[in-house]
Protein backbone atom coordinates (compact mmCIF):
# COMPACT_ATOMS: atom_id res chain seq x y z
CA UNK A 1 154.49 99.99 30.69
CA UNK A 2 153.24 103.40 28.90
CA UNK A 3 151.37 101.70 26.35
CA UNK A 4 149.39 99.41 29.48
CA UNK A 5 149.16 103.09 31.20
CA UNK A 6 147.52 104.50 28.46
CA UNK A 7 145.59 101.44 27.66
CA UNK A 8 143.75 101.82 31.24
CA UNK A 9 143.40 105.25 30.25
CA UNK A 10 141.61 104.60 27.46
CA UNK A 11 139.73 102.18 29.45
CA UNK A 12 138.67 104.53 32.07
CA UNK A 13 137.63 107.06 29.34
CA UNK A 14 135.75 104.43 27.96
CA UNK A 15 133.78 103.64 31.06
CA UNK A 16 133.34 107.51 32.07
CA UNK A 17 131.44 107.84 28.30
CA UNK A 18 129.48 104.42 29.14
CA UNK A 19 128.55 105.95 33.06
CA UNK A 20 127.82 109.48 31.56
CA UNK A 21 125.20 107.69 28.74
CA UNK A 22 123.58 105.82 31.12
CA UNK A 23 123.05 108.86 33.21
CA UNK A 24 121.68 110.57 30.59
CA UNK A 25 119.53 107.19 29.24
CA UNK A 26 118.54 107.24 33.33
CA UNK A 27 117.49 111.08 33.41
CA UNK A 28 115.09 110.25 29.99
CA UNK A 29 113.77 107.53 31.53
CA UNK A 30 113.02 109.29 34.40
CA UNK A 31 111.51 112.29 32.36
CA UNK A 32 109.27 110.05 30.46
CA UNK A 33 107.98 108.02 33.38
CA UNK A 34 107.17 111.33 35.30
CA UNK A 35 105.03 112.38 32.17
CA UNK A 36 103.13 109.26 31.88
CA UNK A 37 102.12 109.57 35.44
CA UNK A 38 101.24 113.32 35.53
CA UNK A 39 97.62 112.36 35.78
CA UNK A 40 97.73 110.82 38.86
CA UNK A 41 99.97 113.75 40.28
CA UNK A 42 97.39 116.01 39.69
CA UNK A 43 95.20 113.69 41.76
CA UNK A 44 97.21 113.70 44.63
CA UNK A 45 97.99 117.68 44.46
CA UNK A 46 94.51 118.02 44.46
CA UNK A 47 93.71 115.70 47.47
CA UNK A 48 96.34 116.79 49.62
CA UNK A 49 94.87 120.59 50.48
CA UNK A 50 92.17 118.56 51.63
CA UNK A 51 94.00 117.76 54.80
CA UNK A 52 95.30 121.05 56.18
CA UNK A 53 91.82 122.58 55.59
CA UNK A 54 91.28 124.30 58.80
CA UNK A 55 94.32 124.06 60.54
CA UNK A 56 96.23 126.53 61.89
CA UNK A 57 98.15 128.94 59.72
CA UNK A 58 101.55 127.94 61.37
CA UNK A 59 101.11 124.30 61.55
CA UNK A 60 100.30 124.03 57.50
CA UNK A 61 103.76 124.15 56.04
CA UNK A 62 105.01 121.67 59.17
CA UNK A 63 102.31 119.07 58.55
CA UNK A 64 102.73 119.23 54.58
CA UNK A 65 106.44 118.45 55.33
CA UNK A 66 105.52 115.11 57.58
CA UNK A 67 103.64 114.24 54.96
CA UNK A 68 105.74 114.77 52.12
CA UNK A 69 108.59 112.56 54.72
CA UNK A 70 105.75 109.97 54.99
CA UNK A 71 105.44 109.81 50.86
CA UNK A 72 109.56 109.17 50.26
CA UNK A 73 109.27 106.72 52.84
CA UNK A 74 105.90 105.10 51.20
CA UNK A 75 107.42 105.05 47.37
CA UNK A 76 111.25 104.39 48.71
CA UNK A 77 110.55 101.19 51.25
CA UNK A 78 107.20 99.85 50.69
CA UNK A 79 106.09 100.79 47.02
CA UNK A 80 109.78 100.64 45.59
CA UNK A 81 110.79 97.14 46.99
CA UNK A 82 107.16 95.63 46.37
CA UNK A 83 107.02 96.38 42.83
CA UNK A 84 110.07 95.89 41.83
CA UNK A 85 110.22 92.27 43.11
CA UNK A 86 106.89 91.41 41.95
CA UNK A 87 107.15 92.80 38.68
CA UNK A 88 110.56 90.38 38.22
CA UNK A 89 109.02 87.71 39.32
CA UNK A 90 104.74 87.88 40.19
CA UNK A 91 103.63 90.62 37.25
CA UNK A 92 99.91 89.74 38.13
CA UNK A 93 100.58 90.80 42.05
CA UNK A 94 100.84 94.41 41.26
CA UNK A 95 97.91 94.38 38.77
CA UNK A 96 95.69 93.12 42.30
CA UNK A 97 97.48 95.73 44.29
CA UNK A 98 96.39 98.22 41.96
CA UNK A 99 92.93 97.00 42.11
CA UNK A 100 93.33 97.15 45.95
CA UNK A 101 94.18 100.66 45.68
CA UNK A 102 91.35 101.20 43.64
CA UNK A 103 88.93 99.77 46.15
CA UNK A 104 90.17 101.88 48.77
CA UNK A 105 90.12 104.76 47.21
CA UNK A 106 86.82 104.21 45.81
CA UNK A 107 85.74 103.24 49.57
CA UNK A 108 87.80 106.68 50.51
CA UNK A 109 85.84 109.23 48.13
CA UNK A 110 82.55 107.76 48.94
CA UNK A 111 82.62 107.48 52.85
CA UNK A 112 83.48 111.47 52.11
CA UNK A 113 80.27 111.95 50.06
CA UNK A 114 78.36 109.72 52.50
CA UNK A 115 79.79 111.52 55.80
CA UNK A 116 79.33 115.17 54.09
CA UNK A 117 75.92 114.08 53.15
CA UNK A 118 75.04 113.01 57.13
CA UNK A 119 76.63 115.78 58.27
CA UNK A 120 74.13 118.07 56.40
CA UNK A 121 71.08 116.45 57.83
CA UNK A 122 72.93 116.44 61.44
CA UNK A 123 72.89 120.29 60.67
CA UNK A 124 69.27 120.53 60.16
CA UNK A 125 68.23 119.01 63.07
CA UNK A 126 70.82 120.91 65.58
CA UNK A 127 69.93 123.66 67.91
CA UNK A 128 72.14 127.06 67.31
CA UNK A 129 73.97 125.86 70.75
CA UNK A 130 74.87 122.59 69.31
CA UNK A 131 76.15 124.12 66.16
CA UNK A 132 78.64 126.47 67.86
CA UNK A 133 79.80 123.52 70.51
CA UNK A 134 80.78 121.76 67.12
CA UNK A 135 82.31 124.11 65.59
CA UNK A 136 84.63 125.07 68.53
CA UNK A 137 84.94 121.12 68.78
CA UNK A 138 86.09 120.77 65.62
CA UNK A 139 88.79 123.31 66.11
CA UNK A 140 90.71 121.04 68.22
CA UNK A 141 92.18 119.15 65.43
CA UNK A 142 94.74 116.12 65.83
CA UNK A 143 97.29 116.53 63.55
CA UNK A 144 98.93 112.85 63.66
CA UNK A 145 95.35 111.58 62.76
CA UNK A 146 95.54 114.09 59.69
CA UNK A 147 98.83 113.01 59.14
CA UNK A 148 98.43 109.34 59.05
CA UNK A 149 95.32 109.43 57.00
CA UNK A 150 97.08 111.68 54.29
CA UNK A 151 100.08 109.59 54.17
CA UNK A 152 97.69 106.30 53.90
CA UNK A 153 95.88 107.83 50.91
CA UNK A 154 99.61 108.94 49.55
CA UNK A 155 100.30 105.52 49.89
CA UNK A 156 97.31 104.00 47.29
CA UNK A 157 98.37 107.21 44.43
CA UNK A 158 101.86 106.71 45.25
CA UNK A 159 101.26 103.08 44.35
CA UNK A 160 99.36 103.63 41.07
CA UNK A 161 102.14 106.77 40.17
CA UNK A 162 105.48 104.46 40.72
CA UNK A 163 103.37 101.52 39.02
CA UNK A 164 102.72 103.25 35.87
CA UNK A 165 106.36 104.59 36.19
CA UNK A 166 107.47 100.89 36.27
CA UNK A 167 105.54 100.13 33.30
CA UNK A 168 106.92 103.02 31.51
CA UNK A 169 110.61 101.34 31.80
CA UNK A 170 109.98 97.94 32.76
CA UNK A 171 111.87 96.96 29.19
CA UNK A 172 115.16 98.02 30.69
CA UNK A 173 117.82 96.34 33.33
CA UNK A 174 116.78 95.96 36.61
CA UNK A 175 119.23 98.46 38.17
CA UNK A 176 118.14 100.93 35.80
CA UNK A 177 114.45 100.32 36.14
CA UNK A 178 115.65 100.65 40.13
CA UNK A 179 117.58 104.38 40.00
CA UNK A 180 114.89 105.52 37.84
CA UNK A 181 112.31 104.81 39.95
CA UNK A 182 113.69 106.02 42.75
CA UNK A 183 114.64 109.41 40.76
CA UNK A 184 110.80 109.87 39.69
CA UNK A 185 110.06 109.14 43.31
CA UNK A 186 111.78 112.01 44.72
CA UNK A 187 110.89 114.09 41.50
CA UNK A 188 107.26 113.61 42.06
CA UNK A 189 107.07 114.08 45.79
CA UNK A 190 108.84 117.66 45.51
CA UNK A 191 106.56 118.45 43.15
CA UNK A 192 103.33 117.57 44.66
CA UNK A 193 104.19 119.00 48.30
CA UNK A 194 105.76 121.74 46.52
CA UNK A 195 102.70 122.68 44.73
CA UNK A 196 100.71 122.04 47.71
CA UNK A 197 102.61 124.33 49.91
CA UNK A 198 102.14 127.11 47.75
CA UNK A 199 98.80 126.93 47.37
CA UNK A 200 97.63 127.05 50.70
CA UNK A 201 100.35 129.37 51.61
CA UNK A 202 99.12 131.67 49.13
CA UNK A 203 96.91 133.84 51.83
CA UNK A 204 99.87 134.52 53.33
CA UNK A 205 101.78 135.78 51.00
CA UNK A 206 97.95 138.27 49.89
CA UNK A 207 98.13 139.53 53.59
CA UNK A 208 101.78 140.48 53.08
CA UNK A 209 101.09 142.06 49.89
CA UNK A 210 98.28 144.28 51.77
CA UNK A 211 100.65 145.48 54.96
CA UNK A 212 103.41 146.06 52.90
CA UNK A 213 101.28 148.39 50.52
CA UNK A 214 103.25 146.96 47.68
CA UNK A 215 99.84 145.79 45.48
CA UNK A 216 97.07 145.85 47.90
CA UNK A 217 94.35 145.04 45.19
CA UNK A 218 96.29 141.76 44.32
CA UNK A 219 96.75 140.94 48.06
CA UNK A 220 93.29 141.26 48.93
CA UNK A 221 92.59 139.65 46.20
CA UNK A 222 94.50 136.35 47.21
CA UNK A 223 93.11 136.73 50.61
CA UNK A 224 89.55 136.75 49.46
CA UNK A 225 90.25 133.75 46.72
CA UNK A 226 91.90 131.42 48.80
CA UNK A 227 89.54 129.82 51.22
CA UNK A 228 87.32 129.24 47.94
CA UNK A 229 90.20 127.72 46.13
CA UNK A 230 91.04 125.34 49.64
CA UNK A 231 87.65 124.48 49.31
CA UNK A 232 87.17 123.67 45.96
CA UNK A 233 90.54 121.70 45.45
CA UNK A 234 88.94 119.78 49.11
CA UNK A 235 86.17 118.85 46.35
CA UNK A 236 88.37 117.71 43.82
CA UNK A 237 90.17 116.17 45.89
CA UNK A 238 87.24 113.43 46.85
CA UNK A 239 86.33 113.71 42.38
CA UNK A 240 89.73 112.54 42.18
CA UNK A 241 90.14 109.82 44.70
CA UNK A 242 86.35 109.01 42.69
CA UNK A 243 87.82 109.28 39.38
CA UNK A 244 91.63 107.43 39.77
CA UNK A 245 89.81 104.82 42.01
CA UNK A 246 87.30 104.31 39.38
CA UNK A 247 89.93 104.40 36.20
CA UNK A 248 91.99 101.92 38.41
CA UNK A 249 89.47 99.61 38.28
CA UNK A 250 88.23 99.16 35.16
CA UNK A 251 92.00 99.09 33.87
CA UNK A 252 93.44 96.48 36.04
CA UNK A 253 90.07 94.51 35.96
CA UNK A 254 90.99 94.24 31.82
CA UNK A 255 94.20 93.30 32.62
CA UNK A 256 93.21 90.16 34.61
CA UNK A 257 91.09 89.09 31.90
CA UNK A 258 87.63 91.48 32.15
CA UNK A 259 87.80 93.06 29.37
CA UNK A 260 84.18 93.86 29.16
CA UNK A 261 83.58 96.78 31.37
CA UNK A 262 86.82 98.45 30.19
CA UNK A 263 86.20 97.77 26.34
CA UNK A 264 82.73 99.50 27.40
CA UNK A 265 84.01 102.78 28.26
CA UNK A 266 86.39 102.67 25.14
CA UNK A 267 83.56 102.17 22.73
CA UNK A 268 81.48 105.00 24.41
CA UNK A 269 85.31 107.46 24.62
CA UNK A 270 85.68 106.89 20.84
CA UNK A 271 82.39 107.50 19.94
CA UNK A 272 82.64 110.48 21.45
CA UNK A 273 85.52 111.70 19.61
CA UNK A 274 83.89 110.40 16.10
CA UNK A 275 81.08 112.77 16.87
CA UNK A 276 82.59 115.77 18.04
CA UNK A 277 85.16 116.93 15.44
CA UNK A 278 88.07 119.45 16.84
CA UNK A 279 86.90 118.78 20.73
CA UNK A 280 86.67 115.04 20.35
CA UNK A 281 89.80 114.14 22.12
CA UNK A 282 89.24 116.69 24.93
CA UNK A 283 85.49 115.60 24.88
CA UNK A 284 86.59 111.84 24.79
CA UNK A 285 88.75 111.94 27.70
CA UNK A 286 86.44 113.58 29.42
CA UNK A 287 83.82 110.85 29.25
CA UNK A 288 86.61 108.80 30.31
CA UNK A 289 87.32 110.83 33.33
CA UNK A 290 82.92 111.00 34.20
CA UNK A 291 82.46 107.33 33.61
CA UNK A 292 85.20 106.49 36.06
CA UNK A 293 83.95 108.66 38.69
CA UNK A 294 80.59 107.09 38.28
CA UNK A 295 82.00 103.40 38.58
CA UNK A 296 84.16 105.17 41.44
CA UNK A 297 80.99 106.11 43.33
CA UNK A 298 79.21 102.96 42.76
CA UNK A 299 82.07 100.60 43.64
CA UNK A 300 83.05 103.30 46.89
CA UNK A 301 78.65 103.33 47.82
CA UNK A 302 78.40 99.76 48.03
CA UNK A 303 81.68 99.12 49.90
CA UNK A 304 80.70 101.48 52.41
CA UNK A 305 77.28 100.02 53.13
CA UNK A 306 79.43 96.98 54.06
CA UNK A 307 81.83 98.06 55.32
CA UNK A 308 79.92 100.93 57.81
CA UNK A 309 77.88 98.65 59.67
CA UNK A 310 81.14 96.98 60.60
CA UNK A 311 82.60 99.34 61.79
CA UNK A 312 79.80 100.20 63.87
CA UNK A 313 79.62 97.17 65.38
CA UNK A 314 83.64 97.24 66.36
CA UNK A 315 83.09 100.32 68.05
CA UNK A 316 79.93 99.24 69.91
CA UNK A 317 81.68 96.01 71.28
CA UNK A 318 85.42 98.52 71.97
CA UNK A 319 82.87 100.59 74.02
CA UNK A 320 80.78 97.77 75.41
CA UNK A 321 84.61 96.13 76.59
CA UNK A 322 85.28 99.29 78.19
């Protein structure tokens, strides 16, 4: 009876060393799948700012966090189920979801361009009255439109981020492949909306440095800096949606067999690198990075001169109903 007691022992020793390796295999998994995805992280901690820019102070940090609740639910029951399932049994499925995602951000960056471009002209044309109705209209700003637009562009980088993920691990069981995606989910959403709350908290935190006297020069600093920095990570943000949209695309397109495009942009990145010595790599990727932007722009142009008119038209008849 001892030696069966210390037979289980030895059993359940056995199985603790067995659950405490595949913890450990899980948490390099995980590691390593966050890393290949940093790219698009940056993406989306660039193009969320873009959202609170002009809100109220107070209502930042409280709309950051519904979004950051509408991302876990976005990777942890639509992008985690979906993926997983078609990987195991449809691989090609999430290759066209990608190149969804890539449409619609494409579509996305563009509309911004195209809307920021009209707006501009709008501007020329208005009377100063007319200017300062707008920009006391515009004030009034309605937060679960912001909301549900960020969390439906979280959705398309949230897509590509868990995707590449997947790829990252897809050689290992499916229960692994499972807890370590759901690990880099959470990983990557606290550190996107925790980034993101920082930043464009960081005014604050200059205007308490300046009343509590503790490093005035820094504070005002910060307080001076920060609306350009909202504004210019609001730029990147649409370059990004531009750029991943754009990279999406002539990826996945390669994948399903057009290789051309892709094989393109890989002569042009490696002649770049052949011809610029010590910078080639940086140089390389950046041509990359340009080039996708450019097919981004394209691709996003011409969907929204179909798409536009469209939507046009559905409002006319909506109003016409009414």
């Amino acid at each position: 009876m001892a030696g069966g007691l210390f037979a289980l022992l030895d059993d359940v020793a056995a199985l603790a060393r067995m659950a405490a390796a595949s913890v450990d295999d899980v948490a390099a998994a995980a590691g390593k799948a966050s890393t290949q995805a940093v790219g698009v992280v940056v993406d989306d901690t660039a193009v969320t700012p873009r959202y609170v820019k002009g809100l109220a102070a107070e209502r930042e940090l409280p709309i950051i966090a519904k979004i950051a609740k509408g991302s876990i639910r976005n990777k942890l029951l639509i992008i985690l189920p979906v993926i997983l399932v078609l990987s195991q049994f449809l691989p090609i499925a999430v290759t066209i979801l990608l190149i969804l995602g890539g449409l619609y951000l494409s579509y996305e960056g563009a509309e911004k361009i195209h809307h920021a471009l009209a707006h501009r002209r709008a501007h020329r044309e208005e009377t100063a009255a007319e200017h300062l109705a707008e920009d006391v209209a515009t004030e009034s700003v309605d937060e679960n439109k912001v909301i549900a637009e960020a969390v439906r562009t979280d959705l398309i980088l949230s897509t590509e981020i868990m995707v590449i993920s997947l790829q990252t691990v897809d050689h290992e069981p499916f229960l692994t492949r499972t807890i370590v995606l759901i690990v880099v989910a959470f990983l990557i959403t606290a550190l996107v909306y925790g980034v993101v709350a920082l930043i464009v908290k960081m005014d604050d935190v200059g205007l308490h440095l300046v009343e509590s006297g503790k490093n005035e020069k820094l504070g005002r600093g910060l307080v001076t800096a920060m609306p350009k920095v909202m504004s210019f990570l609001s730029t990147l943000g649409v370059v990004a949606m531009l750029w991943v949209g754009g990279h999406i695309l002539l990826a996945n397109s390669a994948e399903l067999g057009w290789h051309a495009p892709y094989d393109a942009v890989h002569h042009v990145e490696h002649a770049v690198a052949d011809a610029t010595g010590a910078l080639g790599e940086v140089l390389a990727w950046l041509t990359n990075t340009l080039i996708s932007a450019i097919v981004g722009v394209l691709v996003g142009l011409v969907l929204v001169a179909l798409v536009t008119p469209a939507l046009a038209r559905r409002s006319g008849d909506q109003a016409a109903a009414h």
